[in-house]
PDB file of N, CA and C in Angstrom:
ATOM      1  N   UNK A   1      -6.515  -8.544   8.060  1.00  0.00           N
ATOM      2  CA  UNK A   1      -6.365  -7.497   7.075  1.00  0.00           C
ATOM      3  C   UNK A   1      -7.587  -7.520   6.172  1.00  0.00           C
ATOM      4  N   UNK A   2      -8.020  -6.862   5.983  1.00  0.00           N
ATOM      5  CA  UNK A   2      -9.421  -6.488   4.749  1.00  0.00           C
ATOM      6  C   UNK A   2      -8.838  -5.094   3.903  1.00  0.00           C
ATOM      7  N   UNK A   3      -9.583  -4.897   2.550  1.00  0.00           N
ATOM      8  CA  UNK A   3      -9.933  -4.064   1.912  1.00  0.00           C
ATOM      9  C   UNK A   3     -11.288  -3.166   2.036  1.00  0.00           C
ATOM     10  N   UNK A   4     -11.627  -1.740   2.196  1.00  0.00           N
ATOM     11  CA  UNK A   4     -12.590  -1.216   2.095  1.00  0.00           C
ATOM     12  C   UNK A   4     -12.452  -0.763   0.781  1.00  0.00           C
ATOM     13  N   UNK A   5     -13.571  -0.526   0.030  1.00  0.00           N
ATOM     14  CA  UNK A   5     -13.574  -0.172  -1.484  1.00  0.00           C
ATOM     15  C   UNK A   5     -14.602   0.989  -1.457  1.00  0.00           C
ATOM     16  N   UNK A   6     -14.427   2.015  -1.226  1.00  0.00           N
ATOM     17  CA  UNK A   6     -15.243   2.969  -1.534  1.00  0.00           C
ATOM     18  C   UNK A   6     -16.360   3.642  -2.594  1.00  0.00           C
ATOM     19  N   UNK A   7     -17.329   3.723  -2.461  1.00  0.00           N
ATOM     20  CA  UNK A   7     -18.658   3.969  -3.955  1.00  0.00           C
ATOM     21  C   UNK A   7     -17.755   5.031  -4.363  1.00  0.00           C
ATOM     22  N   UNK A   8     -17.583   5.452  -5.881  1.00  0.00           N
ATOM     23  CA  UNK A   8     -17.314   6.596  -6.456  1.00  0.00           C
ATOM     24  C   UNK A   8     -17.440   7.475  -6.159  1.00  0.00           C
ATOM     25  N   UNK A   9     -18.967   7.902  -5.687  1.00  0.00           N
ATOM     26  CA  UNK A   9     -19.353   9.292  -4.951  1.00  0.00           C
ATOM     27  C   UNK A   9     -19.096   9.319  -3.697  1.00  0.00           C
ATOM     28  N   UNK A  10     -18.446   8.511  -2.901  1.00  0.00           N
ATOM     29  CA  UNK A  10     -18.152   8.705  -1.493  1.00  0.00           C
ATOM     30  C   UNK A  10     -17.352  10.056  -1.176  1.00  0.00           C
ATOM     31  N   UNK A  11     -18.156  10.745  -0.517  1.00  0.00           N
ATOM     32  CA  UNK A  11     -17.131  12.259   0.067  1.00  0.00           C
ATOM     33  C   UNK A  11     -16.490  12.035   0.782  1.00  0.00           C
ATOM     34  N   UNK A  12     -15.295  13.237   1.049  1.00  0.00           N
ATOM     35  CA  UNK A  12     -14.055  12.585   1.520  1.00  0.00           C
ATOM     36  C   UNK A  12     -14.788  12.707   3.352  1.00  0.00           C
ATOM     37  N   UNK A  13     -15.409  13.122   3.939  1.00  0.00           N
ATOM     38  CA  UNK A  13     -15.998  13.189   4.954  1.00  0.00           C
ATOM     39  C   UNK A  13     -16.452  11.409   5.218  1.00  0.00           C
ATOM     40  N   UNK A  14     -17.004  10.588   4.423  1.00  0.00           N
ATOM     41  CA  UNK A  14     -17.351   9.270   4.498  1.00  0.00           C
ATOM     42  C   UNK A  14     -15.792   8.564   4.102  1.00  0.00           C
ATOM     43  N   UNK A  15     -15.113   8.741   3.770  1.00  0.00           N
ATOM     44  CA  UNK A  15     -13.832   8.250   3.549  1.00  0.00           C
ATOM     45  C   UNK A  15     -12.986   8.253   5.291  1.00  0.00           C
ATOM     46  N   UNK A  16     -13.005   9.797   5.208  1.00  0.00           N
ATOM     47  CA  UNK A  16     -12.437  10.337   6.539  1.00  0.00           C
ATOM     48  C   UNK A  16     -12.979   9.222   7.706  1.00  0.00           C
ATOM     49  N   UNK A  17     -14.579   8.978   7.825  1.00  0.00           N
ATOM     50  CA  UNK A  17     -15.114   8.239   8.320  1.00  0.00           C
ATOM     51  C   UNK A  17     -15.252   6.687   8.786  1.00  0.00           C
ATOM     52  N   UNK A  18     -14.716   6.063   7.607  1.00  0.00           N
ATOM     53  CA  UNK A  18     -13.794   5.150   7.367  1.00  0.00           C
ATOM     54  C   UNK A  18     -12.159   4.648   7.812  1.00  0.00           C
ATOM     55  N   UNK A  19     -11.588   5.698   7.543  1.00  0.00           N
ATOM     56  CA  UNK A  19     -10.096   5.679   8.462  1.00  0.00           C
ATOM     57  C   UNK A  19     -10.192   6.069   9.563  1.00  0.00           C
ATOM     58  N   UNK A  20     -11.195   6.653   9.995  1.00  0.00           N
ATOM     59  CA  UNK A  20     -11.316   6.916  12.044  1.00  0.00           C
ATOM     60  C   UNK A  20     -11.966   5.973  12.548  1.00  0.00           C
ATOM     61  N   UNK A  21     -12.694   5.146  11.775  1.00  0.00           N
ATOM     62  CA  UNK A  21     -13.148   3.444  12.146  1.00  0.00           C
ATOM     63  C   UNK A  21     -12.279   2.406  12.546  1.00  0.00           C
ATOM     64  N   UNK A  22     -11.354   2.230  11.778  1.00  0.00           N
ATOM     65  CA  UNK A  22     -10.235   1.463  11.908  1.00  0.00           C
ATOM     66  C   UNK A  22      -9.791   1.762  12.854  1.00  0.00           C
ATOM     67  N   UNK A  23      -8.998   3.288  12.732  1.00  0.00           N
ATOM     68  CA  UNK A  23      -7.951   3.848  13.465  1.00  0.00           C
ATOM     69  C   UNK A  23      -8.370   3.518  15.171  1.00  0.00           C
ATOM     70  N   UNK A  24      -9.706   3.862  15.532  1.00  0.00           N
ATOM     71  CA  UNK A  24      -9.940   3.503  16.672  1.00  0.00           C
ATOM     72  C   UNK A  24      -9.779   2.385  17.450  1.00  0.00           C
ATOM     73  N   UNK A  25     -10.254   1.203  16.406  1.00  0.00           N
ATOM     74  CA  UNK A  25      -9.696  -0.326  16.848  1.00  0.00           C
ATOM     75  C   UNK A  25      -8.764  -0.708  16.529  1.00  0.00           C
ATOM     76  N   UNK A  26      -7.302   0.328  16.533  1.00  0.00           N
ATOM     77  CA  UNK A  26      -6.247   0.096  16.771  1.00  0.00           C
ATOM     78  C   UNK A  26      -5.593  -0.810  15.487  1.00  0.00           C
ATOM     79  N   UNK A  27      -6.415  -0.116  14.100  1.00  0.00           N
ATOM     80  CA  UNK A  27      -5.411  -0.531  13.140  1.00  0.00           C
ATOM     81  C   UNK A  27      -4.245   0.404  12.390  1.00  0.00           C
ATOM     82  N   UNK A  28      -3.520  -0.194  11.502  1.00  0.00           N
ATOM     83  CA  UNK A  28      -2.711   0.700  10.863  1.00  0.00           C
ATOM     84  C   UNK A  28      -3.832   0.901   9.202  1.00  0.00           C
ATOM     85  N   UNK A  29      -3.833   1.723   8.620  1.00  0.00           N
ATOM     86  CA  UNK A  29      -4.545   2.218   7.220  1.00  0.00           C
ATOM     87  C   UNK A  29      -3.778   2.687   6.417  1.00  0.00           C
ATOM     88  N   UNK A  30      -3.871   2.045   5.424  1.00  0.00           N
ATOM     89  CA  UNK A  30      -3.354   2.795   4.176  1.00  0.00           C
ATOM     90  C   UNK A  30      -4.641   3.091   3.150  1.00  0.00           C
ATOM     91  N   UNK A  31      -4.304   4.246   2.887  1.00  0.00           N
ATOM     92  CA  UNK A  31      -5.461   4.451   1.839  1.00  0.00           C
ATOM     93  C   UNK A  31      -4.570   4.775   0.329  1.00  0.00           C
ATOM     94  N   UNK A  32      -5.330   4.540  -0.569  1.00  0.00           N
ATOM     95  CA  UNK A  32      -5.540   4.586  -2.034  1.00  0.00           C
ATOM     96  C   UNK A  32      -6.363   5.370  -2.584  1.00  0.00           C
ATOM     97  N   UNK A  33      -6.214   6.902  -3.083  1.00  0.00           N
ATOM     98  CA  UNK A  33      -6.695   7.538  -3.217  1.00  0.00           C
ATOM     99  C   UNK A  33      -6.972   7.579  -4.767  1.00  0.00           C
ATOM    100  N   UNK A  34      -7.890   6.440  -5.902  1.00  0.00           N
ATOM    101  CA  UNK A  34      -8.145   6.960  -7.483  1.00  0.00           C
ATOM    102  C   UNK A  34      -8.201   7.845  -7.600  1.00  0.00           C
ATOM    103  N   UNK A  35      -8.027   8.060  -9.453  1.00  0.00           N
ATOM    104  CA  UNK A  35      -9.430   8.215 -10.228  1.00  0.00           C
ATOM    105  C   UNK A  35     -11.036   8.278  -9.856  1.00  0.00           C
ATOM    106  N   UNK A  36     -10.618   6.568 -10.030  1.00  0.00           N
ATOM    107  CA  UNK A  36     -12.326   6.083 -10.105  1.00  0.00           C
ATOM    108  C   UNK A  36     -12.836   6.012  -8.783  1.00  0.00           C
ATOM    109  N   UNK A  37     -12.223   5.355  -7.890  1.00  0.00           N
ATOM    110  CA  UNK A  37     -12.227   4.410  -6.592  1.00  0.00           C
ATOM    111  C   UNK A  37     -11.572   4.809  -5.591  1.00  0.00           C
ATOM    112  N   UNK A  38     -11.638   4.999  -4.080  1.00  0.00           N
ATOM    113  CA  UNK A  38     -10.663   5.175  -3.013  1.00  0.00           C
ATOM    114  C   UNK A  38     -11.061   3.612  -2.608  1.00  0.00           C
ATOM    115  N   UNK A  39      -9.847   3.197  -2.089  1.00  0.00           N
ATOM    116  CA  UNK A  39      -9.594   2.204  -1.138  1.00  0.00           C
ATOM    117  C   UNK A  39      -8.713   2.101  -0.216  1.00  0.00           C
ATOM    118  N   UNK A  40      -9.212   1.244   1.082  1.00  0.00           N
ATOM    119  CA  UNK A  40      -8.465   1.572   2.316  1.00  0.00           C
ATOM    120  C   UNK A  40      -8.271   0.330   2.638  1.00  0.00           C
ATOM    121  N   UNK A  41      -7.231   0.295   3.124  1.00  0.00           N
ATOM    122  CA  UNK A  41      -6.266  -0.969   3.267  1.00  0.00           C
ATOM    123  C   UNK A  41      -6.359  -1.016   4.847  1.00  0.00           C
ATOM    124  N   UNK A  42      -7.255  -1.770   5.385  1.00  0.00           N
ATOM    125  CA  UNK A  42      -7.092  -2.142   6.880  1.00  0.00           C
ATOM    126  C   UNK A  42      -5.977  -3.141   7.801  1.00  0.00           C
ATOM    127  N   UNK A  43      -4.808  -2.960   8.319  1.00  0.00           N
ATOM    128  CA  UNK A  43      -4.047  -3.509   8.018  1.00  0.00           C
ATOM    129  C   UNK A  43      -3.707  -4.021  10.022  1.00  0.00           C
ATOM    130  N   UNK A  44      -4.000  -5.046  10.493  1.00  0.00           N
ATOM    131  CA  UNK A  44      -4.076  -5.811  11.488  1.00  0.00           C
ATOM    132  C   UNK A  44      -4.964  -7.341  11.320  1.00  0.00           C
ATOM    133  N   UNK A  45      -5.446  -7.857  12.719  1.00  0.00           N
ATOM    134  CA  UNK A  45      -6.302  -8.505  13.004  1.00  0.00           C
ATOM    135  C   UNK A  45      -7.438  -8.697  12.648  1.00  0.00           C
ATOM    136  N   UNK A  46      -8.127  -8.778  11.189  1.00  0.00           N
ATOM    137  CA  UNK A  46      -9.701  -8.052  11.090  1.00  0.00           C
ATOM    138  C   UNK A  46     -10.592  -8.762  11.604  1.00  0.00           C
ATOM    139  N   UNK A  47     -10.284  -9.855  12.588  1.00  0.00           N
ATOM    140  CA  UNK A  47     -11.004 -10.712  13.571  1.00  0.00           C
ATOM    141  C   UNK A  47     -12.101  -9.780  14.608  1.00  0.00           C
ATOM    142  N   UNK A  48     -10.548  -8.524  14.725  1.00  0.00           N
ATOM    143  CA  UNK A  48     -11.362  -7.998  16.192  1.00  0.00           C
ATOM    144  C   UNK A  48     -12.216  -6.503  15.272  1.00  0.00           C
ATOM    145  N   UNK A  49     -12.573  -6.675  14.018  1.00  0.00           N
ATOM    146  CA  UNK A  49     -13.637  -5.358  13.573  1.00  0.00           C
ATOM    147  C   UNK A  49     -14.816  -6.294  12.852  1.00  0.00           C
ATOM    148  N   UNK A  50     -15.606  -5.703  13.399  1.00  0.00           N
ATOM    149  CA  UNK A  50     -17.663  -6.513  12.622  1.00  0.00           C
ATOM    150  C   UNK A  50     -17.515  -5.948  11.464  1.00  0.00           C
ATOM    151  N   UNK A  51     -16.792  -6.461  10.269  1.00  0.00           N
ATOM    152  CA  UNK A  51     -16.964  -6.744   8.736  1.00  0.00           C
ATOM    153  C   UNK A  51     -18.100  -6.091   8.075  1.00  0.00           C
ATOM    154  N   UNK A  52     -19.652  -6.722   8.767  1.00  0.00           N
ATOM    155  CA  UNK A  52     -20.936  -6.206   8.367  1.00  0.00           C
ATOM    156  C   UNK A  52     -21.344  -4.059   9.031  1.00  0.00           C
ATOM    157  N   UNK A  53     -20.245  -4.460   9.675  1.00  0.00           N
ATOM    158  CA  UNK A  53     -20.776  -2.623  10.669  1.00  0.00           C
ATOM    159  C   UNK A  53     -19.875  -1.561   9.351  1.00  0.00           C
ATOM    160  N   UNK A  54     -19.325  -2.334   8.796  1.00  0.00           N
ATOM    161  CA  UNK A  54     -18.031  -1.250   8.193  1.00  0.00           C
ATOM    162  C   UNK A  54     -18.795  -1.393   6.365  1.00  0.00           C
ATOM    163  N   UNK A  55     -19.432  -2.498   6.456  1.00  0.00           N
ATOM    164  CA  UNK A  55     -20.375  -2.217   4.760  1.00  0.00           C
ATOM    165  C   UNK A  55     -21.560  -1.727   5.410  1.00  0.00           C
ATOM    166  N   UNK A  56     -21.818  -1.505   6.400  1.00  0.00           N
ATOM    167  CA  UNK A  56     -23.193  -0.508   6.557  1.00  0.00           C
ATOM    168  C   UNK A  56     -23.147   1.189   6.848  1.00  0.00           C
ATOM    169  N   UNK A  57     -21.748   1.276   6.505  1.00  0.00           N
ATOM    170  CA  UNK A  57     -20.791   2.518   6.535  1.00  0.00           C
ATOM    171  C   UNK A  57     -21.122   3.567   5.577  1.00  0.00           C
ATOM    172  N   UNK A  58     -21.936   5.071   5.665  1.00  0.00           N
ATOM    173  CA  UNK A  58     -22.751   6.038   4.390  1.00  0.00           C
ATOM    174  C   UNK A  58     -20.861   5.529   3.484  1.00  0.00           C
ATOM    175  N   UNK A  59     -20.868   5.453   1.972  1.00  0.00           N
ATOM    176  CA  UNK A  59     -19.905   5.615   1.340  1.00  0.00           C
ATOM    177  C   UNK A  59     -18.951   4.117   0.948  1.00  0.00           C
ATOM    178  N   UNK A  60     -19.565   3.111   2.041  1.00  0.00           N
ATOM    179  CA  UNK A  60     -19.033   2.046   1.310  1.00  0.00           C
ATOM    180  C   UNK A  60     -19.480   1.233   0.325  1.00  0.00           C
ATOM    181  N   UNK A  61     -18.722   0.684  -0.527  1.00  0.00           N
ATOM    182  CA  UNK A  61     -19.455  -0.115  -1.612  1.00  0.00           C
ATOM    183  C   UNK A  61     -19.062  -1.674  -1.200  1.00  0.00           C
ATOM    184  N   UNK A  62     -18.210  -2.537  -0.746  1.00  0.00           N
ATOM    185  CA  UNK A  62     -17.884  -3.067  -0.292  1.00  0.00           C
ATOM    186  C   UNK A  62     -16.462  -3.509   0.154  1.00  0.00           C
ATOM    187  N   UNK A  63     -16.525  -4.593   1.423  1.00  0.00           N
ATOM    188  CA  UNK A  63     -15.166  -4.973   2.430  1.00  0.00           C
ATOM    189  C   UNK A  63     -14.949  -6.425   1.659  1.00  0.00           C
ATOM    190  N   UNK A  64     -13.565  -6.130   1.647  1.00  0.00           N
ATOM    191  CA  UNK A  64     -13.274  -7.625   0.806  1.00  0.00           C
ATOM    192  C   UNK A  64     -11.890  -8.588   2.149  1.00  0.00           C
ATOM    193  N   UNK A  65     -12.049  -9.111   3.086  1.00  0.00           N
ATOM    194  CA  UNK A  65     -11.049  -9.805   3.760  1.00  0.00           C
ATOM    195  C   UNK A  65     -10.345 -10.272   2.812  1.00  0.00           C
ATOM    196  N   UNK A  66      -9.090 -10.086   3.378  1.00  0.00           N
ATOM    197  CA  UNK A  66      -7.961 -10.803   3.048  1.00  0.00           C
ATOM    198  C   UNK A  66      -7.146 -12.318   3.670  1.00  0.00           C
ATOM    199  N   UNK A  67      -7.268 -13.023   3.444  1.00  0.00           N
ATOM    200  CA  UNK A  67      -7.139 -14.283   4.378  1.00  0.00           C
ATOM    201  C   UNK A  67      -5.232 -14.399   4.282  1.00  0.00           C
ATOM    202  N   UNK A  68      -5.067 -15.498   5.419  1.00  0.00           N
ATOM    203  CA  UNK A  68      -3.309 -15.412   5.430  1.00  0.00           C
ATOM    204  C   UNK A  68      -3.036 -16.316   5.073  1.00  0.00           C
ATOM    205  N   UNK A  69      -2.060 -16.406   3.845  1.00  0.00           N
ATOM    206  CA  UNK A  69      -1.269 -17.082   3.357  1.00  0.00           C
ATOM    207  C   UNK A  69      -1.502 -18.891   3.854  1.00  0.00           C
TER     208      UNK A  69
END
């Protein structure tokens, strides 16, 4: 499981971009739509997605893993 944290100015096209990333490698997403901030809740294995491919993403500000319990 990881967090994506979206830059402020991220358009929803780089957002959109973001949840069809995941979605492809077969995760579930929840997104968080701010104010300030969108964030997307990557919600599986984040073993099987390259961490570094998804902060080199137009619109991300940074991926924060979530480790298990």
């Amino acid at each position: 499981m990881m967090i994506v944290i979206m830059r402020a100015d991220a358009s929803m096209r780089e957002k959109s971009a973001g949840i069809a990333r995941a979605e492809d490698f077969g995760f579930k997403v929840h997104l968080s739509d701010g104010k300030e901030r969108t964030i997307i809740g990557i919600i599986g294995d984040s073993a099987a997605i390259n961490r570094e491919q998804i902060e080199r993403m137009s619109g991300v500000e940074r991926v924060v893993p979530i480790l298990k319990p």
